[in-house]
PDB file of N, CA and C in Angstrom:
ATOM      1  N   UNK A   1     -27.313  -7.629 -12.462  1.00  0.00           N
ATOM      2  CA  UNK A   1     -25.975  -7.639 -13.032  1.00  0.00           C
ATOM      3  C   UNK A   1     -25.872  -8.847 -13.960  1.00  0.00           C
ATOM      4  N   UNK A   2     -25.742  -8.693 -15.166  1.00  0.00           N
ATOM      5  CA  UNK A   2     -25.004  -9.588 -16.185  1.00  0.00           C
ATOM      6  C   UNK A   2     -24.065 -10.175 -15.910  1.00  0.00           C
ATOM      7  N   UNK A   3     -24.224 -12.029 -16.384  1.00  0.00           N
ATOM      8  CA  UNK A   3     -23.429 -13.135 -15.940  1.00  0.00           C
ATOM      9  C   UNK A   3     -21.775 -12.557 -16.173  1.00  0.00           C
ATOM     10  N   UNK A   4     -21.427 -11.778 -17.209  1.00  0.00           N
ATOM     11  CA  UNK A   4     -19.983 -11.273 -17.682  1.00  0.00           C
ATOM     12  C   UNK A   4     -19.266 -10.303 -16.513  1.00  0.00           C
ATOM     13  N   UNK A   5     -20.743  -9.110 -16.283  1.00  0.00           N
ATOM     14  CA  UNK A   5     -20.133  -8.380 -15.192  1.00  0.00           C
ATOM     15  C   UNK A   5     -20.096  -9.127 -13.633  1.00  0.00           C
ATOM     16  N   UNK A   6     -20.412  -9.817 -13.492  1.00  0.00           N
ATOM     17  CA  UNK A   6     -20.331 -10.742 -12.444  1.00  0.00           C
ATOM     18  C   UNK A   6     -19.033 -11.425 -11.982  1.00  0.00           C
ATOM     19  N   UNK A   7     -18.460 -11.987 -13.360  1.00  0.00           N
ATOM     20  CA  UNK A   7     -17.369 -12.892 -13.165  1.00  0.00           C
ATOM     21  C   UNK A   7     -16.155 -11.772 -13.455  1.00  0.00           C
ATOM     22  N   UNK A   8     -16.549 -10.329 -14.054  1.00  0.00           N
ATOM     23  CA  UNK A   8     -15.520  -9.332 -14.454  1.00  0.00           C
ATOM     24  C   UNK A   8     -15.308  -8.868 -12.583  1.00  0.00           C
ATOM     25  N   UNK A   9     -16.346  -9.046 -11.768  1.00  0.00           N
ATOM     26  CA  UNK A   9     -16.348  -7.854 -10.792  1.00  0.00           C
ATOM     27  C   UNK A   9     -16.213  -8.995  -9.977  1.00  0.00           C
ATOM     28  N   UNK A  10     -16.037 -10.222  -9.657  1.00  0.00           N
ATOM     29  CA  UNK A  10     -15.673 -11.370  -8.671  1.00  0.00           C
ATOM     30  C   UNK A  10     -13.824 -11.572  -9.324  1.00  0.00           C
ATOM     31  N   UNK A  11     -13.771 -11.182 -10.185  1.00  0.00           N
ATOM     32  CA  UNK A  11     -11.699 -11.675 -10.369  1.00  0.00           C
ATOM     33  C   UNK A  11     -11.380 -10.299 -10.038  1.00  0.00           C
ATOM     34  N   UNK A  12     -12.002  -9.164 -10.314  1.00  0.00           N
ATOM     35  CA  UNK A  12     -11.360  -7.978  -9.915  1.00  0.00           C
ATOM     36  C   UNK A  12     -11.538  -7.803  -8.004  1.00  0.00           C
ATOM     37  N   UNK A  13     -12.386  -8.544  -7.898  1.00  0.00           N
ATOM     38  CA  UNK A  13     -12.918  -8.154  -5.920  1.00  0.00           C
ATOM     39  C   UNK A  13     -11.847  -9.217  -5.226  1.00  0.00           C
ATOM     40  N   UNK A  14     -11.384 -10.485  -6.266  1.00  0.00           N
ATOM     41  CA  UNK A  14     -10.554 -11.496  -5.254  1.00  0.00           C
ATOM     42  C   UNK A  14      -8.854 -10.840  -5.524  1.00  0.00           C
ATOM     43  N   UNK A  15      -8.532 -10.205  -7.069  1.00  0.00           N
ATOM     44  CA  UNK A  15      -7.399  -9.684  -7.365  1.00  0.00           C
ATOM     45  C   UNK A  15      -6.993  -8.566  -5.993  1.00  0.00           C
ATOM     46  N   UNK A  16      -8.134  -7.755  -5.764  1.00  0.00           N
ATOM     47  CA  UNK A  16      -7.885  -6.784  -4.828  1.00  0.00           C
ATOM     48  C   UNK A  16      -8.176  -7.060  -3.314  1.00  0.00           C
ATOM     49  N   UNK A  17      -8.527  -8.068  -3.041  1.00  0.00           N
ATOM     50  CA  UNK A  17      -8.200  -8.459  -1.559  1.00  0.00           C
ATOM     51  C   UNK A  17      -7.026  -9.429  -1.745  1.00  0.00           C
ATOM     52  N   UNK A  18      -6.563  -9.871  -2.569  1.00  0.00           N
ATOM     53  CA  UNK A  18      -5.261 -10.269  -2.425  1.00  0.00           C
ATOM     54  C   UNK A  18      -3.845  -9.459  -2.102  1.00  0.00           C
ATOM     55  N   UNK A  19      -4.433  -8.627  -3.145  1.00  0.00           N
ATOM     56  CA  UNK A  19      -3.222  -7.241  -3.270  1.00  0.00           C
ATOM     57  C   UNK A  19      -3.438  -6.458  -1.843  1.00  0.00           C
ATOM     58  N   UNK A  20      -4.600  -6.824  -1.112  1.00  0.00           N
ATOM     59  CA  UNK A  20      -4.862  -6.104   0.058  1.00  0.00           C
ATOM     60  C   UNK A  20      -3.862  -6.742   1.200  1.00  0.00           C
ATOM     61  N   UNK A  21      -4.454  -8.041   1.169  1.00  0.00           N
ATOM     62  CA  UNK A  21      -3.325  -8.900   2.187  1.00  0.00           C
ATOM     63  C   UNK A  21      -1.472  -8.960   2.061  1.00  0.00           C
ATOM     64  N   UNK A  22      -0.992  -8.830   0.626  1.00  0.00           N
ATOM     65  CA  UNK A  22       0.056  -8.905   0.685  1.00  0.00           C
ATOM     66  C   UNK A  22       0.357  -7.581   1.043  1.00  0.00           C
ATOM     67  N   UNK A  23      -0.219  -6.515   0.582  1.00  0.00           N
ATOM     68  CA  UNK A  23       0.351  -4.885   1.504  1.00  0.00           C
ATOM     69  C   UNK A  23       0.099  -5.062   3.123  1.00  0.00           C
ATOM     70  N   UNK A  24      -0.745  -5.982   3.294  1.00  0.00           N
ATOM     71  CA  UNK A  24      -0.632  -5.915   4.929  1.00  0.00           C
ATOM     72  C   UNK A  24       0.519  -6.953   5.496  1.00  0.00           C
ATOM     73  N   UNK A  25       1.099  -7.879   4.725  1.00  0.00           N
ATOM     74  CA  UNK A  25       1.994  -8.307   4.993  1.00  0.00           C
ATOM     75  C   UNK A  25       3.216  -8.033   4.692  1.00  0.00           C
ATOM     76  N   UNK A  26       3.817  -6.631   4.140  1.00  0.00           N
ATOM     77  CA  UNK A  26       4.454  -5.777   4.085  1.00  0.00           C
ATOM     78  C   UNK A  26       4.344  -4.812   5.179  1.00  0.00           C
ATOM     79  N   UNK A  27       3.378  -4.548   5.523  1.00  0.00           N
ATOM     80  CA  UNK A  27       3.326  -3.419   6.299  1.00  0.00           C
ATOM     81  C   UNK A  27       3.862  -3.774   7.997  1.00  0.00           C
ATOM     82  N   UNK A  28       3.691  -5.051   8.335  1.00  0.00           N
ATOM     83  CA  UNK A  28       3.679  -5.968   9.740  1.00  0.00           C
ATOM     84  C   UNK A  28       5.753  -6.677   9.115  1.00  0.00           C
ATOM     85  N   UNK A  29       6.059  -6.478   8.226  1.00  0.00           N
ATOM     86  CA  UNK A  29       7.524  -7.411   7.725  1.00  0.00           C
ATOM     87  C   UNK A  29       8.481  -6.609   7.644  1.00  0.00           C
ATOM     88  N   UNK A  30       9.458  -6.611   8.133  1.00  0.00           N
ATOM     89  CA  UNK A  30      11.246  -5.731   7.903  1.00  0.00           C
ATOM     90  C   UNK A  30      11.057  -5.069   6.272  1.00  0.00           C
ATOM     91  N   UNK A  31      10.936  -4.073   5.936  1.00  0.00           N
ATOM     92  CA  UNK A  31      11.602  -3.395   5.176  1.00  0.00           C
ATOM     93  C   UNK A  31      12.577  -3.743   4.372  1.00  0.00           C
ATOM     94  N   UNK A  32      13.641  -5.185   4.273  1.00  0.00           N
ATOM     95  CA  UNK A  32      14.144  -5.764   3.671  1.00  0.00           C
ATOM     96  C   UNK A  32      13.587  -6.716   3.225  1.00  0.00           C
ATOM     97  N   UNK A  33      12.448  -7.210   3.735  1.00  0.00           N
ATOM     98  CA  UNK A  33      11.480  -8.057   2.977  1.00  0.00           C
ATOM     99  C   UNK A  33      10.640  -7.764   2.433  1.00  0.00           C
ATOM    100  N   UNK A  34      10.455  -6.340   2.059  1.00  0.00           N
ATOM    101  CA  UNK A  34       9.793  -6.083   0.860  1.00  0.00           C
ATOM    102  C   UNK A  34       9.962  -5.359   0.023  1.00  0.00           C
ATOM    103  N   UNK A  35      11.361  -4.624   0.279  1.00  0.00           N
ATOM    104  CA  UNK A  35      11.980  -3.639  -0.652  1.00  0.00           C
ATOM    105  C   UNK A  35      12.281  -4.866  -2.126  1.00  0.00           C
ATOM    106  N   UNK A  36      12.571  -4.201  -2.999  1.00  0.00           N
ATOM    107  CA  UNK A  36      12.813  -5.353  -4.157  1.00  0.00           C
ATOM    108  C   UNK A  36      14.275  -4.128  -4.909  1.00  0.00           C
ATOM    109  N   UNK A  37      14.841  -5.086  -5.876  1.00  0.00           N
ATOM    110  CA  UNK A  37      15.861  -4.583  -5.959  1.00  0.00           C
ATOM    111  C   UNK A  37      15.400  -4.103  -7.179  1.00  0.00           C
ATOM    112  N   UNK A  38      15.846  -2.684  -7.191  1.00  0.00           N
ATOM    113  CA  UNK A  38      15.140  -1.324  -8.391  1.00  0.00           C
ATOM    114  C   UNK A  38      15.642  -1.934  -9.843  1.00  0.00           C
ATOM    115  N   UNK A  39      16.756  -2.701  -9.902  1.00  0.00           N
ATOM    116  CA  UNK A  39      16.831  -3.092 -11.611  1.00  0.00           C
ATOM    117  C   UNK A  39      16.571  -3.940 -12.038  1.00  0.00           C
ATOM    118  N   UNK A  40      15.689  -5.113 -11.099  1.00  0.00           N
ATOM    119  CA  UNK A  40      15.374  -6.271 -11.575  1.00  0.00           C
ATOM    120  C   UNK A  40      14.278  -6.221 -12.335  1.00  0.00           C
ATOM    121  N   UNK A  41      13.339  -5.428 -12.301  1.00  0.00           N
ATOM    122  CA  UNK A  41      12.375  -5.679 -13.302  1.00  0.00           C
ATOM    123  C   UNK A  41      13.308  -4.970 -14.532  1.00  0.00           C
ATOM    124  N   UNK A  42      13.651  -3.841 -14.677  1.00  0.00           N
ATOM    125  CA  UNK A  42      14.218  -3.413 -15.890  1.00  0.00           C
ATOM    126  C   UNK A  42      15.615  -4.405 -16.491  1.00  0.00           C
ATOM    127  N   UNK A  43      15.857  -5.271 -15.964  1.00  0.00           N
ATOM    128  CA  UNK A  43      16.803  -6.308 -16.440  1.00  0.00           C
ATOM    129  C   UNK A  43      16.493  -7.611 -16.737  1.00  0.00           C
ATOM    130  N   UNK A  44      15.508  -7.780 -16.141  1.00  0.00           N
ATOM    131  CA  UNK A  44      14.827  -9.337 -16.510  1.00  0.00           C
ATOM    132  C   UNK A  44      14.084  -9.500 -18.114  1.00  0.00           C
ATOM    133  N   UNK A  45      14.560  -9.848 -18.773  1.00  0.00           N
ATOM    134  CA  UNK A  45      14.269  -9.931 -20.035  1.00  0.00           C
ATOM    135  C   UNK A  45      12.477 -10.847 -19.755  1.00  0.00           C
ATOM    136  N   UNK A  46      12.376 -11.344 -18.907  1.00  0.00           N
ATOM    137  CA  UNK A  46      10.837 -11.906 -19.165  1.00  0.00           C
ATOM    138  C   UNK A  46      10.221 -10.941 -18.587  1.00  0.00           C
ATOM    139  N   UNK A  47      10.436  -9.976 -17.894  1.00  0.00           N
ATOM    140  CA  UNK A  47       9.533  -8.872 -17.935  1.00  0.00           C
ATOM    141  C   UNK A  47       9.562  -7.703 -18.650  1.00  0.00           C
ATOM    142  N   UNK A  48       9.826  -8.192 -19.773  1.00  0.00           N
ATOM    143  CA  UNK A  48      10.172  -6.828 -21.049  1.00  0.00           C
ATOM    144  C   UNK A  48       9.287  -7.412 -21.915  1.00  0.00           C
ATOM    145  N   UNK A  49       8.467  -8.539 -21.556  1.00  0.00           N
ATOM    146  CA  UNK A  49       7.811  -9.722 -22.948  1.00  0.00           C
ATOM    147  C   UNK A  49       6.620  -8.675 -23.524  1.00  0.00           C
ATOM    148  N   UNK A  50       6.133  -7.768 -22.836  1.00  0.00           N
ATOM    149  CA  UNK A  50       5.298  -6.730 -23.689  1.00  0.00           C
ATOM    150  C   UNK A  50       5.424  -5.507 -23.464  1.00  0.00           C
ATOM    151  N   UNK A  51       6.605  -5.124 -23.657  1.00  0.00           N
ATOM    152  CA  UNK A  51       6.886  -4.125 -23.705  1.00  0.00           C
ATOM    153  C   UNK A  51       7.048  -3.681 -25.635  1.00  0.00           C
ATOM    154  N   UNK A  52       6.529  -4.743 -26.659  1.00  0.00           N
ATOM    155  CA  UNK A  52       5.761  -4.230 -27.762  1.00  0.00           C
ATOM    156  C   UNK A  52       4.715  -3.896 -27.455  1.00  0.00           C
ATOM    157  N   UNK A  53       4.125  -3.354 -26.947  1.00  0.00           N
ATOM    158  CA  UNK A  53       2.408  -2.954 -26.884  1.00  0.00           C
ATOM    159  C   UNK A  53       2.469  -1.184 -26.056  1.00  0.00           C
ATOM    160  N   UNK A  54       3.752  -1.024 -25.602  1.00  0.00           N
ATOM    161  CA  UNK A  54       4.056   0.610 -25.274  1.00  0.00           C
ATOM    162  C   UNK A  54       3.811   1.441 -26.382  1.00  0.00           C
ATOM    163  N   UNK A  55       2.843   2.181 -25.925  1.00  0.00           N
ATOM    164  CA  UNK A  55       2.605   3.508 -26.669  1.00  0.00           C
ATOM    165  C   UNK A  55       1.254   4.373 -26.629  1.00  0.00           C
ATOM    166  N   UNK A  56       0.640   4.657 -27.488  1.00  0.00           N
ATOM    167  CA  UNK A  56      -0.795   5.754 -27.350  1.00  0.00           C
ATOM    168  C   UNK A  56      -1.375   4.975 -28.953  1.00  0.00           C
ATOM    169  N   UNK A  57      -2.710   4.025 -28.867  1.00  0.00           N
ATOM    170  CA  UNK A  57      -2.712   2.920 -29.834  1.00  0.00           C
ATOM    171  C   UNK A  57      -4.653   3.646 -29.942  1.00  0.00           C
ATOM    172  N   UNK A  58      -5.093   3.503 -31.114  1.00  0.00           N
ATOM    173  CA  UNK A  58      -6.382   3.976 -31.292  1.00  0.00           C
ATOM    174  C   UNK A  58      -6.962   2.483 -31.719  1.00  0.00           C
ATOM    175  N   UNK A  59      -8.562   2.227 -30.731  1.00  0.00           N
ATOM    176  CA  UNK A  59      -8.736   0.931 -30.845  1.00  0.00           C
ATOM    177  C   UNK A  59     -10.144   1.067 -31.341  1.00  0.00           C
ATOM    178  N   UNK A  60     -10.503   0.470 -32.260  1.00  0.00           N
ATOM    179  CA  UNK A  60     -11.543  -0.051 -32.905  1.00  0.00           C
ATOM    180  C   UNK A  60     -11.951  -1.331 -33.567  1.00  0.00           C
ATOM    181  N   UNK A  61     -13.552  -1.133 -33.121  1.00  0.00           N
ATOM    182  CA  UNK A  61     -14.355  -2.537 -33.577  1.00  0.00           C
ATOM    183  C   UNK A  61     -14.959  -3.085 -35.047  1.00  0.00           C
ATOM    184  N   UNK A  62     -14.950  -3.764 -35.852  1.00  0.00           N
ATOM    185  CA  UNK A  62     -15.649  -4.237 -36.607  1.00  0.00           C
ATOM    186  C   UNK A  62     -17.407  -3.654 -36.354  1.00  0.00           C
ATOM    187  N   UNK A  63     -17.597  -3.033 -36.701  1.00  0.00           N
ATOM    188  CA  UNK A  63     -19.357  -2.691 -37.177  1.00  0.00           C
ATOM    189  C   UNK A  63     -19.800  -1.493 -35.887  1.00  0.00           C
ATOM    190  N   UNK A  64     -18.592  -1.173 -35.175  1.00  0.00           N
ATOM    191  CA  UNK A  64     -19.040  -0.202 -34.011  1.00  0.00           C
ATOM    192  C   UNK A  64     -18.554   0.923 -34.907  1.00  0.00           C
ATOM    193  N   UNK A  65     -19.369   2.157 -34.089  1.00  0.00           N
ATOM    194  CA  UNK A  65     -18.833   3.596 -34.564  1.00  0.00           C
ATOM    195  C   UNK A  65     -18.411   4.216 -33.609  1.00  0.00           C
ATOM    196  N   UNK A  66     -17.046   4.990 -34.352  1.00  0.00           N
ATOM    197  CA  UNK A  66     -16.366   5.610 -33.573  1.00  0.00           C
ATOM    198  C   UNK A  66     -14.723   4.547 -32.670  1.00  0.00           C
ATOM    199  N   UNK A  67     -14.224   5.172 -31.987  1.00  0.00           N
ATOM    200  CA  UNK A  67     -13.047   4.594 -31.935  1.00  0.00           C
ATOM    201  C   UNK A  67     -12.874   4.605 -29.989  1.00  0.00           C
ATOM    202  N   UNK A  68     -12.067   4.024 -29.811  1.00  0.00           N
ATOM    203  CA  UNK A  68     -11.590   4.368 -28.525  1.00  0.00           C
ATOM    204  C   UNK A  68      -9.525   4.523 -28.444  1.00  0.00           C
ATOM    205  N   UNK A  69      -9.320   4.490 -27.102  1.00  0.00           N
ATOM    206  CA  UNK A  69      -8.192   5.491 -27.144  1.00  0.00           C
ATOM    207  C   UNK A  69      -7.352   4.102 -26.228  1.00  0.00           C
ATOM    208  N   UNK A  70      -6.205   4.072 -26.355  1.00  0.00           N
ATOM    209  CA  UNK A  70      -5.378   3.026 -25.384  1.00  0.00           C
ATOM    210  C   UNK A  70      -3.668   3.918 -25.227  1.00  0.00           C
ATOM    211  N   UNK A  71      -3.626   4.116 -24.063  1.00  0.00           N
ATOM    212  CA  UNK A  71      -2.350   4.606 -23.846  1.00  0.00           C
ATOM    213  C   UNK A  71      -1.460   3.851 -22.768  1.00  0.00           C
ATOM    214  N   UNK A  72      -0.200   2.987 -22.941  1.00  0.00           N
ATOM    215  CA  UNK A  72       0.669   2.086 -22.581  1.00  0.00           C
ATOM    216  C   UNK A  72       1.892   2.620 -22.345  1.00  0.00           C
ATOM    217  N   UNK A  73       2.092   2.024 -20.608  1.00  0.00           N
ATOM    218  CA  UNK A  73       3.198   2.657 -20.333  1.00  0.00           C
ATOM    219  C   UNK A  73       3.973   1.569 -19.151  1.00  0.00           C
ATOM    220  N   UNK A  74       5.055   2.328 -18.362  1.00  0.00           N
ATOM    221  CA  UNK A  74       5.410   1.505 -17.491  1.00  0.00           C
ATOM    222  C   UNK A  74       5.490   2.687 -16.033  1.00  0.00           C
ATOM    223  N   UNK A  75       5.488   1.805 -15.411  1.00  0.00           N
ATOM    224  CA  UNK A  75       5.351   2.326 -13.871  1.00  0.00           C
ATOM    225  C   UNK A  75       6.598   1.663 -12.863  1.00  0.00           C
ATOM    226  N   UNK A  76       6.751   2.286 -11.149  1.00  0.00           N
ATOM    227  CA  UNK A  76       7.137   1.632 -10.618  1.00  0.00           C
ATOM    228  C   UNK A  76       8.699   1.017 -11.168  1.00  0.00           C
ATOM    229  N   UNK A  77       9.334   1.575 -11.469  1.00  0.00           N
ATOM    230  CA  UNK A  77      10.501   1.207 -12.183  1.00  0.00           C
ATOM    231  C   UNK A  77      10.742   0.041 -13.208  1.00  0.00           C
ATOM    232  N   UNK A  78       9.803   0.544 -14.142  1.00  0.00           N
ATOM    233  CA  UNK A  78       9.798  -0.344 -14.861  1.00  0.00           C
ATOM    234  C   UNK A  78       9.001  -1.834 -14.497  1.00  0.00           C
ATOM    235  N   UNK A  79       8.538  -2.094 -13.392  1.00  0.00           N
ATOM    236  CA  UNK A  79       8.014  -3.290 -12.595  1.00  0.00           C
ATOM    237  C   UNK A  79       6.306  -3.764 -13.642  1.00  0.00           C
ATOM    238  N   UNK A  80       5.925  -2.560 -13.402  1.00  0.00           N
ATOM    239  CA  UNK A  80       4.459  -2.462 -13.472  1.00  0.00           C
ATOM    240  C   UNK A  80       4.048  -1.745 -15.202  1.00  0.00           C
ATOM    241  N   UNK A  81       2.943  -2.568 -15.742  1.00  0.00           N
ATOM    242  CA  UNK A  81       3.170  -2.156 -17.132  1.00  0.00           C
ATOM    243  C   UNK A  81       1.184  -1.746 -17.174  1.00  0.00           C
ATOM    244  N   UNK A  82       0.942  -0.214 -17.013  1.00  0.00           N
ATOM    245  CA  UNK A  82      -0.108   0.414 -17.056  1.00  0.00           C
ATOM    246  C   UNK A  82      -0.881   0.539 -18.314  1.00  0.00           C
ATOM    247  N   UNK A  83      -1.962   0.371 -18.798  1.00  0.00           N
ATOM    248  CA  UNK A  83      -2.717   0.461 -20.019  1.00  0.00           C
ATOM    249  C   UNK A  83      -3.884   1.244 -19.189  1.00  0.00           C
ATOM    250  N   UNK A  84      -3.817   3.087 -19.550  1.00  0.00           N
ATOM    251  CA  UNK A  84      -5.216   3.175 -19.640  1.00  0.00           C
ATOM    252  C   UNK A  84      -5.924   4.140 -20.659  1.00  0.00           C
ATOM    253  N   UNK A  85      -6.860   3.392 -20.681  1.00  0.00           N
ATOM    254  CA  UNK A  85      -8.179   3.581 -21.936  1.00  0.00           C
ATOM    255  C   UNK A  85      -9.247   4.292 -21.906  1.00  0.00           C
ATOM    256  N   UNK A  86     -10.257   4.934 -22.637  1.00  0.00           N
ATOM    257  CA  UNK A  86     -11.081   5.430 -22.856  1.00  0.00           C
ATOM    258  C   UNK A  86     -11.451   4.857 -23.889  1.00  0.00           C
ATOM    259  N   UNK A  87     -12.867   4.452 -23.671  1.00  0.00           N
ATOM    260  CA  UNK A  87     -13.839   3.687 -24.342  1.00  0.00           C
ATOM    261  C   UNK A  87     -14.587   4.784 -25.194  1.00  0.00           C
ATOM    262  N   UNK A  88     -15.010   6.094 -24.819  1.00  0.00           N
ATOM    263  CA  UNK A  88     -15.156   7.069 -25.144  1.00  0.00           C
ATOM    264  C   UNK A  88     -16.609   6.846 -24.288  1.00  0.00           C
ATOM    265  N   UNK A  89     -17.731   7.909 -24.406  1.00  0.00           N
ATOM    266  CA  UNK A  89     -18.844   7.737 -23.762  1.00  0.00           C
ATOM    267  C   UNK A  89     -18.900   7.531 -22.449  1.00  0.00           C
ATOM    268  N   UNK A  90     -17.991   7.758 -21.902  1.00  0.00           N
ATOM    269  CA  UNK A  90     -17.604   7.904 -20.268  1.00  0.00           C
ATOM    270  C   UNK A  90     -17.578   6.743 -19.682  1.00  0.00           C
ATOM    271  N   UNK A  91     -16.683   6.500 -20.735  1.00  0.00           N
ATOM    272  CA  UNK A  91     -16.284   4.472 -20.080  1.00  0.00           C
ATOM    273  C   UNK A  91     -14.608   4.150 -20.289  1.00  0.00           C
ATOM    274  N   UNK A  92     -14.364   4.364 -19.048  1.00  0.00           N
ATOM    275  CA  UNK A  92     -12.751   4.346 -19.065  1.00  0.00           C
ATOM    276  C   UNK A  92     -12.356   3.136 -18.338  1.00  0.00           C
ATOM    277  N   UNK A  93     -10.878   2.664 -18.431  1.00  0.00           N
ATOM    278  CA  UNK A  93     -10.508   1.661 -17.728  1.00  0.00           C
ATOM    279  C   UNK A  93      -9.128   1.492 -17.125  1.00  0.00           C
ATOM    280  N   UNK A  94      -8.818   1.255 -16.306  1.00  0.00           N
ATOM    281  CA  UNK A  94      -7.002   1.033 -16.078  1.00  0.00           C
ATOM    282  C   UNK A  94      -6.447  -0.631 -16.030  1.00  0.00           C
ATOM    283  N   UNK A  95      -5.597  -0.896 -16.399  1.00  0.00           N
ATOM    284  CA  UNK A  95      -5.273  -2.702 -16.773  1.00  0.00           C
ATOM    285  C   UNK A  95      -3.794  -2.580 -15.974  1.00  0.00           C
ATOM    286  N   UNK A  96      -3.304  -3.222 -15.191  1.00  0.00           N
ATOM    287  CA  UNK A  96      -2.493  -3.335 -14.897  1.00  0.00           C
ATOM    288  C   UNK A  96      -1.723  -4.850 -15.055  1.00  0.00           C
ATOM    289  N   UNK A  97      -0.163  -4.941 -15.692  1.00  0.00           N
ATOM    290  CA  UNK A  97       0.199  -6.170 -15.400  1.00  0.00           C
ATOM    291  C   UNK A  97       1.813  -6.453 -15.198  1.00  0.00           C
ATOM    292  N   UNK A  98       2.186  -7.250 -14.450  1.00  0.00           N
ATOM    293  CA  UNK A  98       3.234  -7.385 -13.590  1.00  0.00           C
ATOM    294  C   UNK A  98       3.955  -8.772 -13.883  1.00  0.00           C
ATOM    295  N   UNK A  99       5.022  -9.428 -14.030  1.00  0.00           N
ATOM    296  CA  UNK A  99       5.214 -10.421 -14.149  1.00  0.00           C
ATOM    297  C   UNK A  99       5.763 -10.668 -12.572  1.00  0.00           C
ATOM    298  N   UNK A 100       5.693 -11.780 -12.643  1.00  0.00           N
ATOM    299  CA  UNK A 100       6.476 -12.127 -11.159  1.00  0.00           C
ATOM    300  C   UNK A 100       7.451 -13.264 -11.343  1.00  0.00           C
ATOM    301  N   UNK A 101       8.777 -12.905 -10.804  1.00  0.00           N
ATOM    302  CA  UNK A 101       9.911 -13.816 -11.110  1.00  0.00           C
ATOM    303  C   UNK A 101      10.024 -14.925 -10.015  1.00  0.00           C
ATOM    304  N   UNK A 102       8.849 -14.813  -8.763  1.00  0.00           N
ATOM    305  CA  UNK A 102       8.835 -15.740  -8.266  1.00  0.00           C
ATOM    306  C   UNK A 102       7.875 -17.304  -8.695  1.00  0.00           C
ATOM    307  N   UNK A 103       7.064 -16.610  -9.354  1.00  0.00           N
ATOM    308  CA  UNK A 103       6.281 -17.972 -10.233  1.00  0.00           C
ATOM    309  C   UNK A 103       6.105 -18.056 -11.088  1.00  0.00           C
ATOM    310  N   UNK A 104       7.047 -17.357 -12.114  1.00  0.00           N
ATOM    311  CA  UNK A 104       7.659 -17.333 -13.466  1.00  0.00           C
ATOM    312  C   UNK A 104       5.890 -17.210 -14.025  1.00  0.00           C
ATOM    313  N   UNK A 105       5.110 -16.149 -13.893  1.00  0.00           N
ATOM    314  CA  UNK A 105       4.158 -16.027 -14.454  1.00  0.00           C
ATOM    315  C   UNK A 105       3.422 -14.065 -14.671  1.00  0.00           C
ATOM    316  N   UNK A 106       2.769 -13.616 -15.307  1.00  0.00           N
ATOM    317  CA  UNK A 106       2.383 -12.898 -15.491  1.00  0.00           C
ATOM    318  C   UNK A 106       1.249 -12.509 -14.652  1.00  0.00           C
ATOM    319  N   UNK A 107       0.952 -11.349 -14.440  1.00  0.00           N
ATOM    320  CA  UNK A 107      -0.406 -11.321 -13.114  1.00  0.00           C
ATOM    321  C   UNK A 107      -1.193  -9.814 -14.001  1.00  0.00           C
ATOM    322  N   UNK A 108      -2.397  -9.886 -13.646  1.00  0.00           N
ATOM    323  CA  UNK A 108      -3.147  -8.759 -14.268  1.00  0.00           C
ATOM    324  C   UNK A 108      -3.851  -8.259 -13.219  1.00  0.00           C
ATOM    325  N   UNK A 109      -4.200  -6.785 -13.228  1.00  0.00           N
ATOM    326  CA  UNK A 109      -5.709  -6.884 -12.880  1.00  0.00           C
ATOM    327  C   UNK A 109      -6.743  -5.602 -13.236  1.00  0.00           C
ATOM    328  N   UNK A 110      -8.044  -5.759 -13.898  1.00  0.00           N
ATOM    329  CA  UNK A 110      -8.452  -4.608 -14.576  1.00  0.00           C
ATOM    330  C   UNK A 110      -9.806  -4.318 -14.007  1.00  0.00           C
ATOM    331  N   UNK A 111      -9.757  -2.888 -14.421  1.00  0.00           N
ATOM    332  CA  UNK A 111     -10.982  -2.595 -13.715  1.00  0.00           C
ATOM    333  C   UNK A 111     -11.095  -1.514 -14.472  1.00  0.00           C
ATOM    334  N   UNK A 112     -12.957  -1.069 -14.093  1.00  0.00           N
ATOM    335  CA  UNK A 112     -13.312  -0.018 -15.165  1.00  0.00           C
ATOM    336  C   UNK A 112     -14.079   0.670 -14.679  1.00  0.00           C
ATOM    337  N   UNK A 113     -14.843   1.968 -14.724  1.00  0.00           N
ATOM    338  CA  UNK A 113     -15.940   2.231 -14.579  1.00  0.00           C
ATOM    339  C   UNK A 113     -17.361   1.588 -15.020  1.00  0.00           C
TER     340      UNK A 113
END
């Protein structure tokens, strides 16, 4: 494995045992501690910060042939902002990213075939 896919497949393996533990600490917590209130992401103006990049966007490289495909959306009531792609050649990907109003920061996490 290549030094790139290494450090691509160690942030995606720690992103998803994180996301693992906090669903298990939902799952063991009251139902009021993890319900979230349905209009806060669609009202929080810092989680609208890319919501320019919504749409179905055709992506290409300098000196590559041929094109690939990017389609942008939102999920989860608006919470969760989905990008997925086709690289073409049977190389697809899903990007997910979330802001969080508890540490006033943005969170990602991507993964691909």
């Amino acid at each position: 494995m290549d030094q790139i896919r290494k450090v691509a497949f160690l942030r995606w393996l720690r992103v998803a045992i994180l996301i693992g533990g906090a669903g298990c600490v939902c799952l063991n917590a009251s139902p009021a501690m993890c319900a979230n209130d349905p209009g806060s992401c669609s009202a929080s103006p810092e989680s609208r910060r890319l919501d320019y990049w919504l749409g179905e966007w055709t992506v290409t490289f300098p000196g590559a042939t041929g094109s690939a495909t990017s389609k942008v959306y939102l999920e989860l009531e608006r919470c969760l902002l989905v990008e997925s792609w086709d690289g073409r050649k049977g190389h697809n990907g899903e990007n997910l990213f979330a802001y969080s109003s508890d540490d006033k920061h943005w969170h990602a996490m991507f993964a691909d075939n």
